[in-house]
Structure formats: C-alpha cells, structure tokens
Protein backbone atom coordinates (compact mmCIF):
# COMPACT_ATOMS: atom_id res chain seq x y z
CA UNK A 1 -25.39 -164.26 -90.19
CA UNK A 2 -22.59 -161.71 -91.39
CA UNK A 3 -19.70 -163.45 -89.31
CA UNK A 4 -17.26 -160.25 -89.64
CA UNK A 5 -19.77 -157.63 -88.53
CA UNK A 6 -20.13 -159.90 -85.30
CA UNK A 7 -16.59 -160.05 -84.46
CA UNK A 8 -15.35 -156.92 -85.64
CA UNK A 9 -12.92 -158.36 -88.16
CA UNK A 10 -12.74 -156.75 -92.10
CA UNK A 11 -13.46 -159.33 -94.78
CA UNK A 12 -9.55 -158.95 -95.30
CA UNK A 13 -9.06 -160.07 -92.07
CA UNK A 14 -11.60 -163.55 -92.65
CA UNK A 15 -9.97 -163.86 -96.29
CA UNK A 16 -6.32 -163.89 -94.65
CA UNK A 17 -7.63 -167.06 -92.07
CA UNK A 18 -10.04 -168.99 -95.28
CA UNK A 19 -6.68 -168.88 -97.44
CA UNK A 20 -4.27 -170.71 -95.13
CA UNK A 21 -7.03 -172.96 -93.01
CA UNK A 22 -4.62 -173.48 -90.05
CA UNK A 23 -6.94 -173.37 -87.30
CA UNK A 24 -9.69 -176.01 -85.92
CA UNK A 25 -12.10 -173.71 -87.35
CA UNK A 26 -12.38 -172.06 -91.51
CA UNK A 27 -14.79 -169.76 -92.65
CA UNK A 28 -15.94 -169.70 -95.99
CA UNK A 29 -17.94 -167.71 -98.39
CA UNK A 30 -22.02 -168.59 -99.28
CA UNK A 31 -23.40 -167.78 -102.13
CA UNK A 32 -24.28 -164.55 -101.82
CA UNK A 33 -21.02 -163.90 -101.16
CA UNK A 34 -20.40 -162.56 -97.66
CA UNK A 35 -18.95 -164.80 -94.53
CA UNK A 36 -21.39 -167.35 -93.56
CA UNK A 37 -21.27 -170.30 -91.45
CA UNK A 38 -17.95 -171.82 -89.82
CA UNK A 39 -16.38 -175.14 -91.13
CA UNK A 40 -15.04 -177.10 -88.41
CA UNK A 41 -11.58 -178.24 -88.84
CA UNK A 42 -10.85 -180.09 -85.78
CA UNK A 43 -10.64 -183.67 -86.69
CA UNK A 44 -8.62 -182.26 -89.84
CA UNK A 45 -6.03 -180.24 -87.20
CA UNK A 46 -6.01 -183.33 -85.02
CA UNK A 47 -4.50 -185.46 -88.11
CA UNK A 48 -2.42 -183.00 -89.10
CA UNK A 49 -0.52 -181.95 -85.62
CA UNK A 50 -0.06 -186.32 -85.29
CA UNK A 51 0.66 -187.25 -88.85
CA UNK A 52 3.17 -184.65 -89.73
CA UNK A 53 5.17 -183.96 -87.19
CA UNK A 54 6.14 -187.49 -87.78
CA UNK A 55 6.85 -187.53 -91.14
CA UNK A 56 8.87 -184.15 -91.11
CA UNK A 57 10.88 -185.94 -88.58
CA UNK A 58 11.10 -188.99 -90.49
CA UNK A 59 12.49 -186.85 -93.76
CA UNK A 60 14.85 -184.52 -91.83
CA UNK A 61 16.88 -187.35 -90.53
CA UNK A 62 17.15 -189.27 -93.58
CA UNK A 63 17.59 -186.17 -95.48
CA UNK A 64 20.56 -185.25 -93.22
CA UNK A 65 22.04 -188.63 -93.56
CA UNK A 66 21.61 -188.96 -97.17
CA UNK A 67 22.25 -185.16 -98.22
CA UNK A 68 25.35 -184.86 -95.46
CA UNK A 69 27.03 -188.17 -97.03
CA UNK A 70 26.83 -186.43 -100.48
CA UNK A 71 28.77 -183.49 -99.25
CA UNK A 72 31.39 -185.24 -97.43
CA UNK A 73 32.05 -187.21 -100.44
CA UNK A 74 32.46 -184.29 -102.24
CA UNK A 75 34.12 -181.80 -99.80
CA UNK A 76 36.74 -184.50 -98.53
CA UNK A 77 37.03 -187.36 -101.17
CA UNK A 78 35.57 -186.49 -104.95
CA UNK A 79 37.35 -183.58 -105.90
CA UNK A 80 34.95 -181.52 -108.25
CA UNK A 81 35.82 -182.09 -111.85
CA UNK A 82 32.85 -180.63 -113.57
CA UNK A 83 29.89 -179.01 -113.86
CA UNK A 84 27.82 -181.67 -112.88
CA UNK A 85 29.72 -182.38 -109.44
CA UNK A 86 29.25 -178.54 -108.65
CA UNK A 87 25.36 -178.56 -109.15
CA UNK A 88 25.16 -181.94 -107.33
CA UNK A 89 27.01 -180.15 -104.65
CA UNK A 90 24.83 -177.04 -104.26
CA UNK A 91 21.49 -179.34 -104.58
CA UNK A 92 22.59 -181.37 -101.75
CA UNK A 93 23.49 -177.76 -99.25
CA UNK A 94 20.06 -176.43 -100.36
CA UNK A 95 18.38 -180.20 -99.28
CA UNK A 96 20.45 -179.70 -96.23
CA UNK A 97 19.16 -176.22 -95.32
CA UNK A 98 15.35 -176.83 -96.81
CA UNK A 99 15.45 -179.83 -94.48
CA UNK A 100 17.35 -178.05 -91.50
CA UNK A 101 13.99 -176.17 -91.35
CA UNK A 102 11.43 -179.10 -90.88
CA UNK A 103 11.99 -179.54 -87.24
CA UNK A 104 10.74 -176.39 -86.70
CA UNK A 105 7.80 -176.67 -88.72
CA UNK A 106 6.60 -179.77 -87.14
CA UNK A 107 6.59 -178.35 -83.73
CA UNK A 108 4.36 -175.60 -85.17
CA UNK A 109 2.19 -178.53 -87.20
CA UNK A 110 1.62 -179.97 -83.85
CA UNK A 111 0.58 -177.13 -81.87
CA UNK A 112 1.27 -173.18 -82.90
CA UNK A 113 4.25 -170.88 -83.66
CA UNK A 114 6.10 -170.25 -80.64
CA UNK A 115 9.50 -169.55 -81.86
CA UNK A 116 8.44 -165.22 -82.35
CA UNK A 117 8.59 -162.91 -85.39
CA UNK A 118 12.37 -163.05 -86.07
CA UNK A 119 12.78 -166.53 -86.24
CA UNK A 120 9.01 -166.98 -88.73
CA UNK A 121 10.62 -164.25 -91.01
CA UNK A 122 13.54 -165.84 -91.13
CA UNK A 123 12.70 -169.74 -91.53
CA UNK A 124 9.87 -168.69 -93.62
CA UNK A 125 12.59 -167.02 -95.95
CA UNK A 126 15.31 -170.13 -95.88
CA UNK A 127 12.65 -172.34 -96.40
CA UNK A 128 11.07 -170.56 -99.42
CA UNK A 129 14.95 -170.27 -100.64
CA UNK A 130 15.71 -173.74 -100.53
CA UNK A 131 12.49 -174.95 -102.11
CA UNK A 132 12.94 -172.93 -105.40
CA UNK A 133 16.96 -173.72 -105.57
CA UNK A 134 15.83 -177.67 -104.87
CA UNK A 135 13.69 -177.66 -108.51
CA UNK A 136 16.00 -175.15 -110.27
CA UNK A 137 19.03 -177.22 -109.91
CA UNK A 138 17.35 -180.11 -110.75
CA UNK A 139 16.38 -178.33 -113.94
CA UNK A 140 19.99 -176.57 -114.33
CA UNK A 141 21.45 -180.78 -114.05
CA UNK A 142 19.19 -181.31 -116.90
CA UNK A 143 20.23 -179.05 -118.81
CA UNK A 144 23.82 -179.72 -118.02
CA UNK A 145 23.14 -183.22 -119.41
CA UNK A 146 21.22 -182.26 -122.22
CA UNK A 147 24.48 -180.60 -123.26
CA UNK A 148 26.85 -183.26 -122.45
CA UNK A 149 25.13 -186.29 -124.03
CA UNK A 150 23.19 -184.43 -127.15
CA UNK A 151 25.67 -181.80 -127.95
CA UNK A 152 28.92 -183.99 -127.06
CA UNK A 153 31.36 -183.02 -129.46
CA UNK A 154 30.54 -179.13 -128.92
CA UNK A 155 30.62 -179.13 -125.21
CA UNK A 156 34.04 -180.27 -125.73
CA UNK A 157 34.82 -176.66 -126.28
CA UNK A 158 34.13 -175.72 -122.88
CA UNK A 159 35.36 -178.19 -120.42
CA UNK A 160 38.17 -175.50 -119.92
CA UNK A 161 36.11 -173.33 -118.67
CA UNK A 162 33.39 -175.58 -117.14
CA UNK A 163 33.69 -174.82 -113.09
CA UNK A 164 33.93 -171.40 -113.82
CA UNK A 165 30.63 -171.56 -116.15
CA UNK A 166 28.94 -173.47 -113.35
CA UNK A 167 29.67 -171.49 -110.15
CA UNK A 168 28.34 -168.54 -112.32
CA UNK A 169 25.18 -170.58 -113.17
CA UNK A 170 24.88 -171.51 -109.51
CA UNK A 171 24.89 -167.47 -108.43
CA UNK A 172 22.74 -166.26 -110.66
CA UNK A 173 20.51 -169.48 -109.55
CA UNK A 174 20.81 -168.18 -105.80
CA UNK A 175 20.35 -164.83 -106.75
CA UNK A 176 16.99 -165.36 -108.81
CA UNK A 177 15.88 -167.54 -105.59
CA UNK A 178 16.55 -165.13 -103.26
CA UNK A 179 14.71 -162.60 -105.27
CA UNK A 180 11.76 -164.96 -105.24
CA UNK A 181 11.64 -165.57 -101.15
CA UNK A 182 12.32 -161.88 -100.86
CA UNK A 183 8.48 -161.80 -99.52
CA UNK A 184 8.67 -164.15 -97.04
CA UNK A 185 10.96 -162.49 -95.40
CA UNK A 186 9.63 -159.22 -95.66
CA UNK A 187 5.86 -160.22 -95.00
CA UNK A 188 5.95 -163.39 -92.52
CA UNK A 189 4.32 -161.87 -89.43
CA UNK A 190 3.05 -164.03 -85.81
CA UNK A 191 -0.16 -163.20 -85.41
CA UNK A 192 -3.50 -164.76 -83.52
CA UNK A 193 -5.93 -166.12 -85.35
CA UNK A 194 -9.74 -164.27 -84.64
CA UNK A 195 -11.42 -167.87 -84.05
CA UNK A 196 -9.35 -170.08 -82.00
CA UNK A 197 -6.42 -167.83 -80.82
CA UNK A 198 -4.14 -169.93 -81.88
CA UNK A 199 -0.29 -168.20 -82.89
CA UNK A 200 0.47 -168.46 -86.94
CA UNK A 201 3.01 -167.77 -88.85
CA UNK A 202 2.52 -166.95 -92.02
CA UNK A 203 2.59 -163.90 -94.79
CA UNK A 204 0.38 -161.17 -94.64
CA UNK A 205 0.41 -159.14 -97.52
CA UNK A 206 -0.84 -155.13 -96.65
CA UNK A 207 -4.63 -154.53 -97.01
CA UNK A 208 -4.47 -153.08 -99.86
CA UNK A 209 -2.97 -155.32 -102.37
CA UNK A 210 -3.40 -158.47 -99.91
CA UNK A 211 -5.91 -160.10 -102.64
CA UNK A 212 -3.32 -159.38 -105.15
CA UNK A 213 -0.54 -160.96 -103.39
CA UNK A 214 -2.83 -163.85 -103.07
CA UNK A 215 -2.39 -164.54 -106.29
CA UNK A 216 0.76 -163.47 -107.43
CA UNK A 217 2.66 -165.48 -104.70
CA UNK A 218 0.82 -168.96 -105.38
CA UNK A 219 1.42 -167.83 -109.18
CA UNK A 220 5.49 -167.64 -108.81
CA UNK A 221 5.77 -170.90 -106.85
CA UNK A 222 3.78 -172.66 -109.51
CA UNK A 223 5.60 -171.45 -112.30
CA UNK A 224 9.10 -170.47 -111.20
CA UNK A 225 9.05 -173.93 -108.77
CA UNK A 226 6.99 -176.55 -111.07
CA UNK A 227 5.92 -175.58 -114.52
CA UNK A 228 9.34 -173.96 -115.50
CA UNK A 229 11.62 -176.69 -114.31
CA UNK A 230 9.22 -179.75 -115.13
CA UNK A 231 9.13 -178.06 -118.77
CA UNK A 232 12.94 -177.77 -119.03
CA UNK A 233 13.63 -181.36 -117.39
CA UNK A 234 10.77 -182.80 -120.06
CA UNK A 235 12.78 -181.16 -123.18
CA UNK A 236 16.10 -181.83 -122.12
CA UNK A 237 15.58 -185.63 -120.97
CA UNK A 238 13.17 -186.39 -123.50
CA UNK A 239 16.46 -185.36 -125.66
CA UNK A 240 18.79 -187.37 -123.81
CA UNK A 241 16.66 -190.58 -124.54
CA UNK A 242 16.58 -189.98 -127.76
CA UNK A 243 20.43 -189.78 -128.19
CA UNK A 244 20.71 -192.90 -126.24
CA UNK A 245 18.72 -195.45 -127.98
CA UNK A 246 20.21 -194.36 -131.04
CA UNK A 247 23.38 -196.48 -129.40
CA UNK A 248 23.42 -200.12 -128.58
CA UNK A 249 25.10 -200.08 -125.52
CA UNK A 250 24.48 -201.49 -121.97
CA UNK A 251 25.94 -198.80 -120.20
CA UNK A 252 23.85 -196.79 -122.30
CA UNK A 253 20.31 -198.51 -121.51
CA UNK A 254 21.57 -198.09 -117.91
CA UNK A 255 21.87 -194.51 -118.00
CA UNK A 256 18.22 -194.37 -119.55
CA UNK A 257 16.66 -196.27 -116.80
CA UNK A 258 18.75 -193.38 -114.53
CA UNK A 259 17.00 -190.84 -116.11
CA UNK A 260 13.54 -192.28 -116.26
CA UNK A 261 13.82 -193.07 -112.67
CA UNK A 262 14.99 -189.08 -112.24
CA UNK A 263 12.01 -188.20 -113.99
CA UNK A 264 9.77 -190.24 -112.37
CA UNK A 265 10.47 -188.93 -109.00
CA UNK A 266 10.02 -185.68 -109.96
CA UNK A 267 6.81 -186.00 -111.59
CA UNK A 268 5.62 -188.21 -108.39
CA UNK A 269 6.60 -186.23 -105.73
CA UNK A 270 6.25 -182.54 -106.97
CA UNK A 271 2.65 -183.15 -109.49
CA UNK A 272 -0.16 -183.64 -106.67
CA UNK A 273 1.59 -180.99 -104.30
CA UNK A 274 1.28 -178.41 -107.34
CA UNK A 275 -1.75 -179.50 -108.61
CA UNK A 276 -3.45 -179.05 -105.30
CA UNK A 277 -1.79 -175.64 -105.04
CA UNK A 278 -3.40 -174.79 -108.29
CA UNK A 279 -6.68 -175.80 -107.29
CA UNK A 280 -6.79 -174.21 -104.23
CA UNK A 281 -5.79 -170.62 -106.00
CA UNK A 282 -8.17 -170.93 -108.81
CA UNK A 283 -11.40 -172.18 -106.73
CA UNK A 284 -13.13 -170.34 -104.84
CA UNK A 285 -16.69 -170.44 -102.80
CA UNK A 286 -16.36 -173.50 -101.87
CA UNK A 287 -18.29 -175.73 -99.35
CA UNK A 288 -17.12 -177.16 -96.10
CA UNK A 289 -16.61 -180.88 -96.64
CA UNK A 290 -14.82 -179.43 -99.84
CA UNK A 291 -12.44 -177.27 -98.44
CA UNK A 292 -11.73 -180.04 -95.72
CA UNK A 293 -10.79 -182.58 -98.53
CA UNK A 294 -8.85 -179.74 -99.75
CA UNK A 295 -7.10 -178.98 -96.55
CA UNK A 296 -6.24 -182.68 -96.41
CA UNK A 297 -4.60 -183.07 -99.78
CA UNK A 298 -2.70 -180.03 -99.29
CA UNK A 299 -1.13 -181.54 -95.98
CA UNK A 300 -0.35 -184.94 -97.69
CA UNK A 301 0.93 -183.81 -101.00
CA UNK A 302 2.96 -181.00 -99.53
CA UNK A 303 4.81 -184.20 -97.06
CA UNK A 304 5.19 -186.06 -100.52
CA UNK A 305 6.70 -183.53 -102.62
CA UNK A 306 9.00 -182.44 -99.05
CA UNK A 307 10.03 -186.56 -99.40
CA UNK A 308 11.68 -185.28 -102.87
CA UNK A 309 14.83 -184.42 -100.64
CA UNK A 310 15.47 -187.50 -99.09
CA UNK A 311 15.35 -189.26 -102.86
CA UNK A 312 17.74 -186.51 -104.63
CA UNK A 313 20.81 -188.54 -103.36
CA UNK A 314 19.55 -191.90 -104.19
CA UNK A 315 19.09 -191.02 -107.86
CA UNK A 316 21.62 -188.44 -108.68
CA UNK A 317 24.52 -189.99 -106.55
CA UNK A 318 23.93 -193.46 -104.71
CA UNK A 319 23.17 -194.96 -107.91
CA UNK A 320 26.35 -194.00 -109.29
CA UNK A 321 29.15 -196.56 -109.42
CA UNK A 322 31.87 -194.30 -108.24
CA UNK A 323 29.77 -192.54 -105.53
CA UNK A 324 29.44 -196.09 -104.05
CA UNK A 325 32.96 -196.23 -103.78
CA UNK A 326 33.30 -193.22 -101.99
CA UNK A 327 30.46 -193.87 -99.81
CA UNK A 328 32.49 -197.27 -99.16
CA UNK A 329 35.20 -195.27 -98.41
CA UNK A 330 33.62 -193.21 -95.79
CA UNK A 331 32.01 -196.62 -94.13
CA UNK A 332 35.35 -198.01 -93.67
CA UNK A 333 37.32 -194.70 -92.52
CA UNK A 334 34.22 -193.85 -89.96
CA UNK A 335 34.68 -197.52 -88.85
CA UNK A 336 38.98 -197.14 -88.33
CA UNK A 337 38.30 -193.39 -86.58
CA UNK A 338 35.65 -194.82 -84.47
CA UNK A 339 37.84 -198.31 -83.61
CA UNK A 340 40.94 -196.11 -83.32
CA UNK A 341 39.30 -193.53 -80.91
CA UNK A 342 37.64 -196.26 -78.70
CA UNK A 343 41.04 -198.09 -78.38
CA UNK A 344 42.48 -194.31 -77.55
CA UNK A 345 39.80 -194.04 -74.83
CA UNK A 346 40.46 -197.53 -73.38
CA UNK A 347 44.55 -196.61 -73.12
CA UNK A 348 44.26 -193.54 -71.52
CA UNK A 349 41.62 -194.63 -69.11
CA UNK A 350 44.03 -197.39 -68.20
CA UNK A 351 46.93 -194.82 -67.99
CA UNK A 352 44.49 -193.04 -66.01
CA UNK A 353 43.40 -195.64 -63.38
CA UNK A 354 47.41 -196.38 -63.37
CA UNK A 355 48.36 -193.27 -62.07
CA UNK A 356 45.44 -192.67 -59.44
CA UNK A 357 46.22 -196.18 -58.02
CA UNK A 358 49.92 -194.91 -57.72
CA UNK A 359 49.00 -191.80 -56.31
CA UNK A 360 46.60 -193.77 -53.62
CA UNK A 361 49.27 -195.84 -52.72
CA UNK A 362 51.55 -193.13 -52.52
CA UNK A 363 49.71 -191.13 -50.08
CA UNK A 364 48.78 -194.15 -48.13
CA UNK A 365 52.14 -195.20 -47.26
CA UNK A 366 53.01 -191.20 -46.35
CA UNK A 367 49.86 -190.52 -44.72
CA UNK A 368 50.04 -194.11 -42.47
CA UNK A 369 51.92 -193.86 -39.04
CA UNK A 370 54.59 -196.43 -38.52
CA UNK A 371 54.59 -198.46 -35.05
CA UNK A 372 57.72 -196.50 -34.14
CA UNK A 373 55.24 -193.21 -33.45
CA UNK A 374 51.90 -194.12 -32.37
C-alpha cells in the first residue's frame, strides 16, 4: 500500500514525520523503497511523555541550584581574576539558560506543543545556543589549562592582558554559536502531524533542500558540538597529565584525578547521545522494532547527556577548595539574612498588633457612652 498516495501527503511530507518519530505512530520505508506499513509508537510515546518530563524536572532544579550558586559566587564574592573564572562564569549562564528551557520541553514531552510559533522559534533557538556554548567552553577551559599548566612560564607573558583575551574568546564563542542555531530560529515551525494530529515543534527545512538540511544540521551538531570539542579536550588534557606526573606532588596527583573525573563526565554523558545521533543520520530503511529501539535510545541518551549541566559545577567548581569557601560563605550569609528578616517580621508584627490594640482601645473608650448620658 503506497501510504502517501492515500493521504495526500508528498514523500517530503512522510520523510519530515519518519525523521523526528514524535508521534504514537512512524512510518518507514520497505524495501522497495516507497512508504509502507505504519510502526506503532504508542507504548514508546507513553514512556516517553512519563519518564521525561520527570527527569527534565529533576535536572532543571538541580541545575538552577548548582549553576545559580556558581554565579553568585562569582558575581558577589570571587572577584574574576583570570581567564579561567571568566569561562567558568559564561559556562554556568549558558547551563542556566540551556536549563531555563527544559520546563518547557517537558510539558511538550508529555503531551504536544502548545506554547505557538513564536515561543518554538524562539526556545528552539536558546536551546540550540546554549547546547553548543555548553561543549565549546568546556573545550575553550581546556585549552585555557593546557596553556597554564604545559606552557607555564610563557603564559606568564599574558596574565596582563588575560580578561581582556578571554571576554574576546567568549564573543567570538557566542558569536560562532549563534551562527550555528541561526536555523532553529529561522526554520522551527508548529505544525500537525498527518497521522495522529498531534502539534510539533520542530524544523522544517523548505522542500527543496529539506533532505539536504537533513543532513547538514545533524552533521554540525556532531561535529561543531562533540567531535570538535571531545578532540580538543583529548589533546589538551592528555597534555596536562603528562606535565603532571612528571612532578611528585600531592596537590599535583589531585589535580589529575580533577581532570580525569572532567573527562570522564564528558565522555559519559555526551558519547551515547552522539553516537545515537550518528546512527540515526547514517541508517536508513530500517524496520519497526528497529527504529523503536532507536527512538528509545535517543530519548534516554539525549536525558543523559542534558544531566551534563547539573555535573559542570560539581567538577569545575564544588570540588575546588576555595569555591567551598565561598559556597560556605553564602550558607552562612543566606542563614543571617533569613534569621535577620524573620526576627524583622516578628518586631514589626508586634509593633503592629501594638498599635491596633491601642487604636481599639482608643476608639472604645470614645465610642462608649458614659452613665452621665444614656
């Protein structure tokens, strides 16, 4: 049975629903290549708009916690002395706003889009943003390190000049970001999809390059937001542990088990997301229980390498001796602010209840008639 000559729709149209498998229903290709027989994707929908919904929720409010600590520390108690503070800065404002998104997307995980166009183009956009400046910085850090521990003596040369070296690093990372998500904001649409009815949101490239832009957009992500970064992290920490062991020190050891850790995480969180990615660009004509086990690993490696935010603060900052301080810090003023406003409250409630009392009596002995005049 040709399924698109039945229902009107262009195999454009069918290819746009196979490639992002959002609805309780996917249709895939036979053999002979043409639109064949539907997959059912209801059990897999039914996980999905439960499991992560959840989890989104889970990772936005520890990444919020975690993420907003780092820039209070930095904003009101660290002042930024380098490089490294400035990039640690910016990676925990893009967590922030990557995460400030998830909300959003786990009301549409657990049902459909019904936010409109504006706000799809525009989350869509923030969220793209945020994903590529999340690796890149991560990458930039490295690099940053690389330079400080391997090259020591030369970077002394520049610590003059360091801030002004990283904000222009950080711009030019925004800016090549930006650039990036530029099609997500152009290209996110709402639209219904042909077998359930159901409201996406989602890109949809124009007809006539849409197979192209299939291909080129999975292509970027994968190399501008995995294989580029996870190349420059590998050289530069590879490098840095290296330089390390060459000197018996404690504090040195310590920092190596800081970077493997770093490394670690990355590989761990980001690895099965982009693999799957890959596999799902390169293979095609696949069968139904296929492209359901597909569909699943997508989901779960996508809410793995989204748990990357909520761990960027543990390993670049928390485990830092002086950012425990500081987080110390903010404990104990949080603790005086809150004892010192609930005090505050408690006196001028009393105040309060002083002064109606007064006025009560006040008006009671006024209002009251006397013996003399009743």
């Amino acid at each position: 049975m040709d399924y698109s000559k039945e229902n009107g729709n262009s195999d454009e149209d069918l290819d746009d629903e196979y490639f992002y498998n959002t609805s309780d229903y996917s249709d895939y290709y036979n053999n002979s290549g043409t639109w064949s027989t539907l997959c059912k994707m209801q059990d897999i929908r039914e996980f999905m708009s439960v499991f992560i919904p959840i989890l989104y929720i889970i990772i936005f409010v520890m990444g919020i916690i975690g993420n907003g600590l780092v820039v209070i520390t930095y904003v009101f108690y660290k002042k930024m002395r380098s490089m490294t503070d400035l990039y640690l800065l910016n990676l925990a404002v893009a967590d922030i706003m990557f995460i400030a998104t998830l909300p959003f997307w786990a009301v549409y995980e657990s049902n459909q889009w019904i936010f409109g166009t504006f706000v799809c183009k525009f989350l869509k956009g923030v969220y793209s943003i945020n994903f590529y400046s999340g690796v890149l910085l991560l990458a930039v850090i490295s690099v940053d390190r690389y330079i400080a521990i391997v090259h020591a003596t030369k970077s002394f040369n520049y610590r003059g000049k360091a801030l002004l070296y990283g904000k222009i690093i950080c711009a030019v990372t925004w800016l090549l970001v930006i650039t990036a998500s530029l099609p997500d904001f152009i290209y996110c649409e709402v639209y219904d999809f042909t077998t359930s009815g159901q409201k996406l949101c989602e890109i949809r490239y124009p007809k006539e390059w849409s197979k192209i832009g299939k291909l080129i957009a999975p292509s970027i992500q994968l190399s501008l937001g995995f294989f580029g970064p996870l190349l420059v992290m590998f050289f530069c920490y590879s490098m840095i542990i290296h330089t390390l062991l060459r000197v018996r020190s404690l504090q040195r050891h310590k920092a190596v088990r800081v970077v493997m850790a770093v490394v670690a995480a990355f590989v761990v969180c980001q690895v099965p997301y982009n693999i799957t990615t890959l596999i799902e660009t390169s293979v095609k004509n696949l069968h139904c229980e296929a492209l359901k086990r597909l569909s699943l690993a997508k989901t779960v490696t996508k809410c793995l390498a989204f748990f990357h935010c909520c761990l960027n603060p543990i390993l670049y900052v928390f485990i830092g001796v002086k950012f425990r301080f500081y987080f110390s810090k903010i404990i104990r003023d949080v603790w005086c602010l809150s004892k010192k406003y609930i005090t505050f409250r408690y006196i001028q409630s009393r105040r309060t209840s002083e002064v109606f009392t007064s006025r009560r009596t006040s008006e009671f002995e006024i209002d009251t008639p006397s013996s003399f005049t009743m």
